[in-house]
PDB file of N, CA and C in Angstrom:
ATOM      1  N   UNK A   1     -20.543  82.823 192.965  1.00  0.00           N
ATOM      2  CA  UNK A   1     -19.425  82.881 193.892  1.00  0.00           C
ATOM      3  C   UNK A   1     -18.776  81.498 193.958  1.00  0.00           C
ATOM      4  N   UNK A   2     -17.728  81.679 193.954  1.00  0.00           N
ATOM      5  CA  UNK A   2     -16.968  80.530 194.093  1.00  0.00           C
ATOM      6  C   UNK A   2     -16.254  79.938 195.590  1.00  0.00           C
ATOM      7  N   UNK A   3     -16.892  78.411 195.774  1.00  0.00           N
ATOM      8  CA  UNK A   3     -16.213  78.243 197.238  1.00  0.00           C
ATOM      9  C   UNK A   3     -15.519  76.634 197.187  1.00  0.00           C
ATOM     10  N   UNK A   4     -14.314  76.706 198.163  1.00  0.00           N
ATOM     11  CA  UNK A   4     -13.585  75.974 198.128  1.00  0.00           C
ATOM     12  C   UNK A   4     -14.506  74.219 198.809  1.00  0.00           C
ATOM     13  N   UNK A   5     -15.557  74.269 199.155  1.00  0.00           N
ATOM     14  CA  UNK A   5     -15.774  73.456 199.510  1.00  0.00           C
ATOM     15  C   UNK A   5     -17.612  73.617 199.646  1.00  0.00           C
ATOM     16  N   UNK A   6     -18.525  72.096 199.542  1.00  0.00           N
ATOM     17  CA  UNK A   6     -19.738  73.028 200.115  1.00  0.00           C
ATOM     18  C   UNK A   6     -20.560  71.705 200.802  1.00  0.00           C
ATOM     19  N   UNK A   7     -21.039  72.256 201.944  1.00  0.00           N
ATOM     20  CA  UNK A   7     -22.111  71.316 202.613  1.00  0.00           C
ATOM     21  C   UNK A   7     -23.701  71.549 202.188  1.00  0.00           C
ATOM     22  N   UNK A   8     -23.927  70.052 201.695  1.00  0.00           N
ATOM     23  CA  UNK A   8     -25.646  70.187 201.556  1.00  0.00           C
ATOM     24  C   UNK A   8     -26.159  69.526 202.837  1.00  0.00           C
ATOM     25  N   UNK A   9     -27.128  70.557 203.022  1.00  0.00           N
ATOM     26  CA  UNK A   9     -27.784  70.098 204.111  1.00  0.00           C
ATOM     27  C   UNK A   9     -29.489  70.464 203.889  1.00  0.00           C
ATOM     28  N   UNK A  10     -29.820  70.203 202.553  1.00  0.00           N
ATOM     29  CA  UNK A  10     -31.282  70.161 201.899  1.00  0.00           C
ATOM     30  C   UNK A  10     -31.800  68.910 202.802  1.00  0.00           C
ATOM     31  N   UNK A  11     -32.902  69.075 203.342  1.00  0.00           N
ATOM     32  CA  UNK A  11     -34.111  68.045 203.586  1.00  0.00           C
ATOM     33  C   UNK A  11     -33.509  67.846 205.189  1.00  0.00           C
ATOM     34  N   UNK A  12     -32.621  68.431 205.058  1.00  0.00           N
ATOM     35  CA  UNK A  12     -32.803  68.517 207.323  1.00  0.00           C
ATOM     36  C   UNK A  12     -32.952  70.248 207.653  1.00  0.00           C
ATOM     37  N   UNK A  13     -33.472  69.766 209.146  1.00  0.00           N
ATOM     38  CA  UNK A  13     -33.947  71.236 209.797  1.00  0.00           C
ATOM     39  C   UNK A  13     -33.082  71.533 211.133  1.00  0.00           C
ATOM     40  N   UNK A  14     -33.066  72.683 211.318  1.00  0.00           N
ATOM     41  CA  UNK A  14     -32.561  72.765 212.351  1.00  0.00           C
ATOM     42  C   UNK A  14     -31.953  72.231 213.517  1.00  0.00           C
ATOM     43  N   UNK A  15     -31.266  72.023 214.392  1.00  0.00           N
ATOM     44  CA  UNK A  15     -30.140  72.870 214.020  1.00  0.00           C
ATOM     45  C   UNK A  15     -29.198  71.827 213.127  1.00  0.00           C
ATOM     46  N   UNK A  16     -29.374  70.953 212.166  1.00  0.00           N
ATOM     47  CA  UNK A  16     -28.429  70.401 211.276  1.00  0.00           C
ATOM     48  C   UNK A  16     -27.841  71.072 210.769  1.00  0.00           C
ATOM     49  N   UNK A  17     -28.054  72.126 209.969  1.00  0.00           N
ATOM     50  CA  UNK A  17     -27.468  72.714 208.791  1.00  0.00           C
ATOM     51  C   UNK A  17     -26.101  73.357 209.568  1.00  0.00           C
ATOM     52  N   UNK A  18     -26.468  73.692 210.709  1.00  0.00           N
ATOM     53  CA  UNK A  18     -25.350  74.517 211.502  1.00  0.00           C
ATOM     54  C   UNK A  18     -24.303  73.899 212.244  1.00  0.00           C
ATOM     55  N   UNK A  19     -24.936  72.719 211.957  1.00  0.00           N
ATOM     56  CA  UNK A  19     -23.834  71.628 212.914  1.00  0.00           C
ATOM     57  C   UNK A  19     -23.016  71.193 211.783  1.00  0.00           C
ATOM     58  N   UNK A  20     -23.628  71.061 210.773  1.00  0.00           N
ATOM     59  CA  UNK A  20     -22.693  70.771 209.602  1.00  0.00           C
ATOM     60  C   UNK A  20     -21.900  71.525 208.803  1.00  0.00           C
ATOM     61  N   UNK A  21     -22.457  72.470 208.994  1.00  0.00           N
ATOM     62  CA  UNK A  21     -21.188  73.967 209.069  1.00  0.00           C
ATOM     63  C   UNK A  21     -19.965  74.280 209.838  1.00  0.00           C
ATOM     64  N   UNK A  22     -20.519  73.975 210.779  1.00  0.00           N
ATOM     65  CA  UNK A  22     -19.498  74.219 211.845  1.00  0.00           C
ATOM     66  C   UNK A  22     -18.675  73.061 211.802  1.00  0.00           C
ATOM     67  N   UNK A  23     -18.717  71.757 211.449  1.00  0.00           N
ATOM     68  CA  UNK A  23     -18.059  70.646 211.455  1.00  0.00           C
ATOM     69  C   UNK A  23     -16.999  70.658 210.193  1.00  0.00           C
ATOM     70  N   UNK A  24     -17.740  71.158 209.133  1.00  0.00           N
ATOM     71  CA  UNK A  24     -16.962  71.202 208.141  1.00  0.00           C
ATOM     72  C   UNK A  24     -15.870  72.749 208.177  1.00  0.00           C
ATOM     73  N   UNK A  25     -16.751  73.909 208.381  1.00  0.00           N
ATOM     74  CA  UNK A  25     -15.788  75.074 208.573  1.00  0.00           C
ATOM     75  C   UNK A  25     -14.233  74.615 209.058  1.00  0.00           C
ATOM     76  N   UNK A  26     -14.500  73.978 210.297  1.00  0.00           N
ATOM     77  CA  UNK A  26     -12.720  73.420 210.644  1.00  0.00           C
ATOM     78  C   UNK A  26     -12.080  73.019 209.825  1.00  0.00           C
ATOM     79  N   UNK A  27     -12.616  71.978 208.934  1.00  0.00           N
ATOM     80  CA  UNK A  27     -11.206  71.503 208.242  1.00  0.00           C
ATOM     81  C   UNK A  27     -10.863  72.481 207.203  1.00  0.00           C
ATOM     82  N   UNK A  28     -11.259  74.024 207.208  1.00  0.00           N
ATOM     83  CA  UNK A  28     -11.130  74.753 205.711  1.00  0.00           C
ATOM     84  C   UNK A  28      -9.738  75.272 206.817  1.00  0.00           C
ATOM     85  N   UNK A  29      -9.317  76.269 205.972  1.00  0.00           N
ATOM     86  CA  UNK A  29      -8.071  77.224 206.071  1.00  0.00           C
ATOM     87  C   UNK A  29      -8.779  78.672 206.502  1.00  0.00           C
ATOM     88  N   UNK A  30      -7.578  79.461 207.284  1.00  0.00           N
ATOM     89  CA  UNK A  30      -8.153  80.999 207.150  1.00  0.00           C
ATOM     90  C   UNK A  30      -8.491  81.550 205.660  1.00  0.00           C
ATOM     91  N   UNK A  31      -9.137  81.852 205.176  1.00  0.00           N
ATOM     92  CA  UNK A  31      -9.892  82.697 204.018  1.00  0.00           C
ATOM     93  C   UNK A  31     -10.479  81.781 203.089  1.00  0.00           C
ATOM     94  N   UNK A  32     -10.621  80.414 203.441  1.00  0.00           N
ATOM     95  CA  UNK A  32     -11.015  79.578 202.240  1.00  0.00           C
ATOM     96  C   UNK A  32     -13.074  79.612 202.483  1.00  0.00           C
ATOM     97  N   UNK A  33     -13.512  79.621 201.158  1.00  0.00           N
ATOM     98  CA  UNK A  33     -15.006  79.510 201.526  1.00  0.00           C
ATOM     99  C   UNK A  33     -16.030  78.702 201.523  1.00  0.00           C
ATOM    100  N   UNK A  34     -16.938  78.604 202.239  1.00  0.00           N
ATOM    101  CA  UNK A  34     -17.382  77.641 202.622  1.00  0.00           C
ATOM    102  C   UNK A  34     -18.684  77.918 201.902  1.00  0.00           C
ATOM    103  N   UNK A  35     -19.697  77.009 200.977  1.00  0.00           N
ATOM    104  CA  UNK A  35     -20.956  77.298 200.647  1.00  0.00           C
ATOM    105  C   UNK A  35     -21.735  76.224 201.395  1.00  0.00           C
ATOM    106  N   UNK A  36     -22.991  76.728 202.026  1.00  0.00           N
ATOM    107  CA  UNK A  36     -23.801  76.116 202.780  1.00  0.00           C
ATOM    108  C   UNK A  36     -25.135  75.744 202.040  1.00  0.00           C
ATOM    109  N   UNK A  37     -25.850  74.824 201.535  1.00  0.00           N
ATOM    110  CA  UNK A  37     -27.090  74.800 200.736  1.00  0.00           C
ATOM    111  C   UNK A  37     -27.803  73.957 201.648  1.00  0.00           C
ATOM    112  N   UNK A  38     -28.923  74.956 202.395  1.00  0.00           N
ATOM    113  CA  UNK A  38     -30.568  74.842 202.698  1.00  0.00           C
ATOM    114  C   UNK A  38     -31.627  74.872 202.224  1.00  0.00           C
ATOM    115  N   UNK A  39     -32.475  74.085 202.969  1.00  0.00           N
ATOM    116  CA  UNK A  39     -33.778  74.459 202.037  1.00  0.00           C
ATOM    117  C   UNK A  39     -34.533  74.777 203.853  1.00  0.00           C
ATOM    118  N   UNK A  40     -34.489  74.586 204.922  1.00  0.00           N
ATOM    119  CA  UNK A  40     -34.799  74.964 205.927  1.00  0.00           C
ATOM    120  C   UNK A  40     -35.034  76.693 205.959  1.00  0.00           C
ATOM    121  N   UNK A  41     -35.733  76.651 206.066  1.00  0.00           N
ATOM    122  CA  UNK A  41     -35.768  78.272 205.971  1.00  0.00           C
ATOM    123  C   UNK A  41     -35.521  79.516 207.156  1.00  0.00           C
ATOM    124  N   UNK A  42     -34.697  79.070 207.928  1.00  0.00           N
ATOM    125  CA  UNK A  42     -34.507  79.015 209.650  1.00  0.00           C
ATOM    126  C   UNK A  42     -32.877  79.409 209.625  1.00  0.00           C
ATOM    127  N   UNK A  43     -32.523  79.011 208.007  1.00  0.00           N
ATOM    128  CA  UNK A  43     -30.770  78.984 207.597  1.00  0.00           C
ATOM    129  C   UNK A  43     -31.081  80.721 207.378  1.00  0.00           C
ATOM    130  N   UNK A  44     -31.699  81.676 207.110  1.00  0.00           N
ATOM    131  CA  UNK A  44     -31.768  83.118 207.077  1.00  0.00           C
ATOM    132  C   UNK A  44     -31.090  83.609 208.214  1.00  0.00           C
ATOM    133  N   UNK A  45     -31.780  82.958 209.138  1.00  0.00           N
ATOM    134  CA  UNK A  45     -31.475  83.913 210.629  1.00  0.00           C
ATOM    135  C   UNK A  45     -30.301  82.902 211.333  1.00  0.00           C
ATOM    136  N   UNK A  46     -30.383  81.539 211.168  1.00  0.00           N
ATOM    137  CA  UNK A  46     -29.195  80.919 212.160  1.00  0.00           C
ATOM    138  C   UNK A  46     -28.285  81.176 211.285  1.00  0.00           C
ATOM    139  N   UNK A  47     -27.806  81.033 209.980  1.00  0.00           N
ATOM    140  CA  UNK A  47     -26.126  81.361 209.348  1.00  0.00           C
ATOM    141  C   UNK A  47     -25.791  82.799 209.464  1.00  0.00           C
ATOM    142  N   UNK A  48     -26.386  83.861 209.387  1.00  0.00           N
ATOM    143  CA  UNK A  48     -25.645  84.975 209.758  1.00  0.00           C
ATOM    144  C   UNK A  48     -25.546  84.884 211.190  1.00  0.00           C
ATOM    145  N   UNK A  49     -26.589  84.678 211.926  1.00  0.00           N
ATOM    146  CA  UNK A  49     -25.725  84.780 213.654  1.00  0.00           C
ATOM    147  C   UNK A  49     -24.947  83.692 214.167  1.00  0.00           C
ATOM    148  N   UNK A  50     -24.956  82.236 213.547  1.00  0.00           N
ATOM    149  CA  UNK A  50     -24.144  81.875 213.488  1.00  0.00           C
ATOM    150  C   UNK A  50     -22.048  82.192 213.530  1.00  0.00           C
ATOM    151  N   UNK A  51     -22.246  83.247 211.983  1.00  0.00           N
ATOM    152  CA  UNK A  51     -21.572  83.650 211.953  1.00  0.00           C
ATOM    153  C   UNK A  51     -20.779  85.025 212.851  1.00  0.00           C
ATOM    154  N   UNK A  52     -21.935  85.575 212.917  1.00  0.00           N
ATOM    155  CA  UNK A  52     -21.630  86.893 213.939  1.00  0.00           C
ATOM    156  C   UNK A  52     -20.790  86.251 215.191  1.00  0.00           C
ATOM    157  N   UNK A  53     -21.608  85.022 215.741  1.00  0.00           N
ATOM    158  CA  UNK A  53     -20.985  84.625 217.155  1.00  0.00           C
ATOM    159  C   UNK A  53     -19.436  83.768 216.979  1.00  0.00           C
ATOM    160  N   UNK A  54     -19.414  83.057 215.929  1.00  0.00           N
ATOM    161  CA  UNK A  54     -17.965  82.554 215.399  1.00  0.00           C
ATOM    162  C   UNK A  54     -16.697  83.382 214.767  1.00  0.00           C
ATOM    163  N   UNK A  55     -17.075  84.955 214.541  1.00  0.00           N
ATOM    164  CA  UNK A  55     -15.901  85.460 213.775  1.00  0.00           C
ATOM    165  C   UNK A  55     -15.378  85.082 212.268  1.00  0.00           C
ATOM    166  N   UNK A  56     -16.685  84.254 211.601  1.00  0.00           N
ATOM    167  CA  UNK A  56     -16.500  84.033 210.060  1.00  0.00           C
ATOM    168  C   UNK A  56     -17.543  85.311 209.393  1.00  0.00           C
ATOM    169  N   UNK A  57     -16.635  85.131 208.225  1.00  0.00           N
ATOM    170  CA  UNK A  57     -17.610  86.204 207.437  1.00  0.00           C
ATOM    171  C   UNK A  57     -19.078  85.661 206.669  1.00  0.00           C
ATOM    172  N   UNK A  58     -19.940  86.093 206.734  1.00  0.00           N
ATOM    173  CA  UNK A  58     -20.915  85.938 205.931  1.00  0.00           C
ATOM    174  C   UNK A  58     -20.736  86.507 204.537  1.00  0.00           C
ATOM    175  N   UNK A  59     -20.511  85.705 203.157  1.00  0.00           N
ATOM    176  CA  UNK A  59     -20.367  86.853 201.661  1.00  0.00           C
ATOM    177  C   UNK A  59     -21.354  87.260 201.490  1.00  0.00           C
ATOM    178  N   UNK A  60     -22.511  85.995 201.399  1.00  0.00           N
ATOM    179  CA  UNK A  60     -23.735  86.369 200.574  1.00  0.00           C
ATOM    180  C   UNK A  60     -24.563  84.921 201.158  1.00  0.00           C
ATOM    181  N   UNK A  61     -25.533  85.090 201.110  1.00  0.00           N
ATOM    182  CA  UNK A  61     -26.690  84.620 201.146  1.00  0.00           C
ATOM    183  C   UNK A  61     -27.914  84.545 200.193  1.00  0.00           C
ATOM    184  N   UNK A  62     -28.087  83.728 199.462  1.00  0.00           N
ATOM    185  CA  UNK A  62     -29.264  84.223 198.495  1.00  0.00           C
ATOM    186  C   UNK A  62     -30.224  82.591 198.396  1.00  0.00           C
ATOM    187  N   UNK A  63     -31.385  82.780 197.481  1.00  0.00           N
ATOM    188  CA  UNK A  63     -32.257  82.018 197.675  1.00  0.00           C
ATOM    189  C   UNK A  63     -32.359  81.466 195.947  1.00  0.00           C
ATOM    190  N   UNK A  64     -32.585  80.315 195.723  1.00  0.00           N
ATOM    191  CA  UNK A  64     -33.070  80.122 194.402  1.00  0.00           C
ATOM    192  C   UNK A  64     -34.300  78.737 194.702  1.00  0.00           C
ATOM    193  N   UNK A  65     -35.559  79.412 194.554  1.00  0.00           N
ATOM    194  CA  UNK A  65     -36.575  78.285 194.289  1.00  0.00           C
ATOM    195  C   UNK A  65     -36.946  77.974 196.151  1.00  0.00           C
ATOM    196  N   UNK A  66     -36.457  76.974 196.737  1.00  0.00           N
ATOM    197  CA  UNK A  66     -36.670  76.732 198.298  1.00  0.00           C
ATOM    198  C   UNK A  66     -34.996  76.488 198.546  1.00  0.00           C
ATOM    199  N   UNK A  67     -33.993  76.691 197.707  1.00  0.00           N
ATOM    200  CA  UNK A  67     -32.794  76.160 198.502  1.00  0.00           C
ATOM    201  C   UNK A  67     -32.408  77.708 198.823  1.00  0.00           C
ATOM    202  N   UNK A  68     -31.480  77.882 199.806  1.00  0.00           N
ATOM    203  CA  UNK A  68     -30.692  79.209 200.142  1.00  0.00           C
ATOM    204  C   UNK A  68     -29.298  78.313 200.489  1.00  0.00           C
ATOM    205  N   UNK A  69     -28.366  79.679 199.526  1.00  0.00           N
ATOM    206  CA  UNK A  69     -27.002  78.691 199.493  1.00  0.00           C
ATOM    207  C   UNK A  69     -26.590  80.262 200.536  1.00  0.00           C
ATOM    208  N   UNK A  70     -25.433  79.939 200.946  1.00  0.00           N
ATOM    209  CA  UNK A  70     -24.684  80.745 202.017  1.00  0.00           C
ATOM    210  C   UNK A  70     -23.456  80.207 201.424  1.00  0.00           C
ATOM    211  N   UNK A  71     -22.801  81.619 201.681  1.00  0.00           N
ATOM    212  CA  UNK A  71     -20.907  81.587 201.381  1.00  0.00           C
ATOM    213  C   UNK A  71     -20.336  82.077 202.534  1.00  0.00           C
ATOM    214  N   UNK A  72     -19.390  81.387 203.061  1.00  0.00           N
ATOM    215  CA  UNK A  72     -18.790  81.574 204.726  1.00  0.00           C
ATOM    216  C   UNK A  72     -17.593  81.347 204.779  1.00  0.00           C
ATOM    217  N   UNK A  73     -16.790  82.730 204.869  1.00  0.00           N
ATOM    218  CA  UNK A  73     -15.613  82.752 204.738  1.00  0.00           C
ATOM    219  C   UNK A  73     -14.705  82.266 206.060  1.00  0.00           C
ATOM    220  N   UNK A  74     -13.579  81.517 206.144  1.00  0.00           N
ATOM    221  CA  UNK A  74     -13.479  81.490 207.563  1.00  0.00           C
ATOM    222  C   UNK A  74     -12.750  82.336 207.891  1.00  0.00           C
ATOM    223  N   UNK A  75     -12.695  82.501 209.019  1.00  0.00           N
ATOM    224  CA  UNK A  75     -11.843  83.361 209.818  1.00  0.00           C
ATOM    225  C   UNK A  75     -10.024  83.324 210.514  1.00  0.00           C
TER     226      UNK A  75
END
């Protein structure tokens, strides 16, 4: 998947990854996407409700090895 921009947030835990999402999500555009790369494993359950409670889309979520990248469309 292809995204217009992406935050690593490997080797921090909670709630970093989400603060750095959310910091960066602003400066995107409506529909531009955002990829999120964790290795926290806590990014499963906080980026989709994350998203649920913000009105961005979740694309996909997947895992390779200990990182999980997230694609977050904005809203």
């Amino acid at each position: 998947m292809q995204a217009d921009t992406t935050v690593d947030a490997t080797g921090l835990y909670c709630p970093m990854p989400i603060i750095m999402t959310a910091k960066e999500i602003k400066k995107l555009t409506s529909g531009q996407v955002l990829a999120v790369k964790a290795d926290d494993q806590g990014i499963q359950a906080d980026l989709p409700a994350w998203c649920k409670t913000t009105g961005n889309e979740l694309l996909e979520l997947t895992r390779a090895g200990a990182v999980f990248t997230g694609y977050v469309r904005k809203k």
